[in-house]
Protein backbone atom coordinates (compact mmCIF):
# COMPACT_ATOMS: atom_id res chain seq x y z
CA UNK A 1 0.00 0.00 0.00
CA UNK A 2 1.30 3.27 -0.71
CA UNK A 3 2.01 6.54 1.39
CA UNK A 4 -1.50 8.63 1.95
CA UNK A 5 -0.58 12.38 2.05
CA UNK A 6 -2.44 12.65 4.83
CA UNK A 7 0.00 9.73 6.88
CA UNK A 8 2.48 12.94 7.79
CA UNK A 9 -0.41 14.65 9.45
CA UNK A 10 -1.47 11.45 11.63
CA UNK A 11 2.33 10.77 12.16
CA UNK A 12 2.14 13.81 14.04
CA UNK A 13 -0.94 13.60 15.61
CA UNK A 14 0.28 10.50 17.04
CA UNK A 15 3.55 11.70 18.16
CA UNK A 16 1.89 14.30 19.86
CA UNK A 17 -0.19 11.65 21.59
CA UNK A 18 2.77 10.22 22.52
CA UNK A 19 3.84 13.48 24.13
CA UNK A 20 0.70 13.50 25.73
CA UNK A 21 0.76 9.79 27.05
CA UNK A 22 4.15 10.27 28.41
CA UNK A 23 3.12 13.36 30.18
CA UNK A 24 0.21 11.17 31.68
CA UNK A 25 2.64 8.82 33.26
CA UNK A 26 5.15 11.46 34.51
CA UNK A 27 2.07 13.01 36.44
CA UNK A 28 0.72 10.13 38.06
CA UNK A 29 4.25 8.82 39.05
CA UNK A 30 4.64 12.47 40.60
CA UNK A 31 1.19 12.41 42.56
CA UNK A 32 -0.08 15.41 40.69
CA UNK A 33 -3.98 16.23 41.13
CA UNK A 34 -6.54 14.31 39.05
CA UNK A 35 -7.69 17.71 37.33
CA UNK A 36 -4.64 17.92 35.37
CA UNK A 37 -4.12 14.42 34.85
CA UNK A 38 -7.75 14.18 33.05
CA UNK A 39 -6.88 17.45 30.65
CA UNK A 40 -3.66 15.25 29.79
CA UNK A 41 -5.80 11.59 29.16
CA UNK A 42 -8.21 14.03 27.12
CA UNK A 43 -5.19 15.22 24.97
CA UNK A 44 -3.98 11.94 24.23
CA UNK A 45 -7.70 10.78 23.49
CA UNK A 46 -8.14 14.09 21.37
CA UNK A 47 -4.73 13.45 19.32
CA UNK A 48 -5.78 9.40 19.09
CA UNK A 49 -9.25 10.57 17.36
CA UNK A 50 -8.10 12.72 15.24
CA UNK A 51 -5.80 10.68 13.82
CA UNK A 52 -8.03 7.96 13.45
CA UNK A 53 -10.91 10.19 11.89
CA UNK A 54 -8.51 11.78 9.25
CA UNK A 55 -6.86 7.90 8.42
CA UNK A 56 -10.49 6.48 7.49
CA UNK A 57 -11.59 9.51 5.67
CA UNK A 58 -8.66 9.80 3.92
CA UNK A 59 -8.86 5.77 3.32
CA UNK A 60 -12.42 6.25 2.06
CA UNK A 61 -11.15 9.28 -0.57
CA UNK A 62 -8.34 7.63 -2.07
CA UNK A 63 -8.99 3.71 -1.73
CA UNK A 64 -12.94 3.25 -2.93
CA UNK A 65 -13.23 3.57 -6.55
CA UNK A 66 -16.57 4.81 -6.65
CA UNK A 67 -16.57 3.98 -11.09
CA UNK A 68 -16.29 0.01 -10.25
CA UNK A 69 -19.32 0.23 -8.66
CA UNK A 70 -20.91 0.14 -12.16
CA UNK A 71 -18.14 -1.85 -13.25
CA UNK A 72 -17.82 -4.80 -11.59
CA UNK A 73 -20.41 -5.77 -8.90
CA UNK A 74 -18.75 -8.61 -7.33
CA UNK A 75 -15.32 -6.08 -6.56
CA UNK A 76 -18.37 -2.90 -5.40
CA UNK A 77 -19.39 -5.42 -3.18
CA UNK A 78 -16.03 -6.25 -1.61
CA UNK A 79 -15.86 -2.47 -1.11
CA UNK A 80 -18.75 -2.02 0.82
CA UNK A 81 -18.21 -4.51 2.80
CA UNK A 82 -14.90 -2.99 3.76
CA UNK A 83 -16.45 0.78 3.87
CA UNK A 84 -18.80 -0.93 6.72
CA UNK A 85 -15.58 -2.70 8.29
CA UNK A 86 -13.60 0.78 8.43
CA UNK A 87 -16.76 2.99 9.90
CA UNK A 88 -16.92 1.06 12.91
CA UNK A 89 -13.43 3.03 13.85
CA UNK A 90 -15.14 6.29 13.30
């Protein structure tokens, strides 16, 4: 499978998550208050979605050839099928 241009955005996304996560662990190994703990676990969920939601989408745009559909009905179906697959990680 090729390189998406999108995969330098979510590389980043996720390294920031990263950031994020190790941040988390720092905190809780320091006893820091729960408050600021939370904002941290909401960064690294934020960072994790994001870079999931812009993966699929940019999955469905440049992976579904939306001409086989009238094509080749056997292959359209093999594509929906794995357009239902990838939405369940939206």
């Amino acid at each position: 499978m090729s390189k998406h241009e999108s995969h330098p955005q979510i590389i980043n996304r996720l390294k920031r998550a990263q950031g994020h996560l190790g941040r988390v662990v720092k905190m809780l190994e320091e006893e820091q208050g729960c408050l600021e703990i939370a904002q941290q676990l909401s960064a690294v969920e934020n960072a994790i979605t994001n870079a999931k939601r812009t993966l699929v989408h940019d999955h469905v745009d440049h992976c579904f050839d939306i001409d086989l559909f009238e094509k080749d009905r056997e292959q359209a179906r093999v594509l929906m099928d794995e357009f239902k697959s990838i939405t369940k990680y939206l």
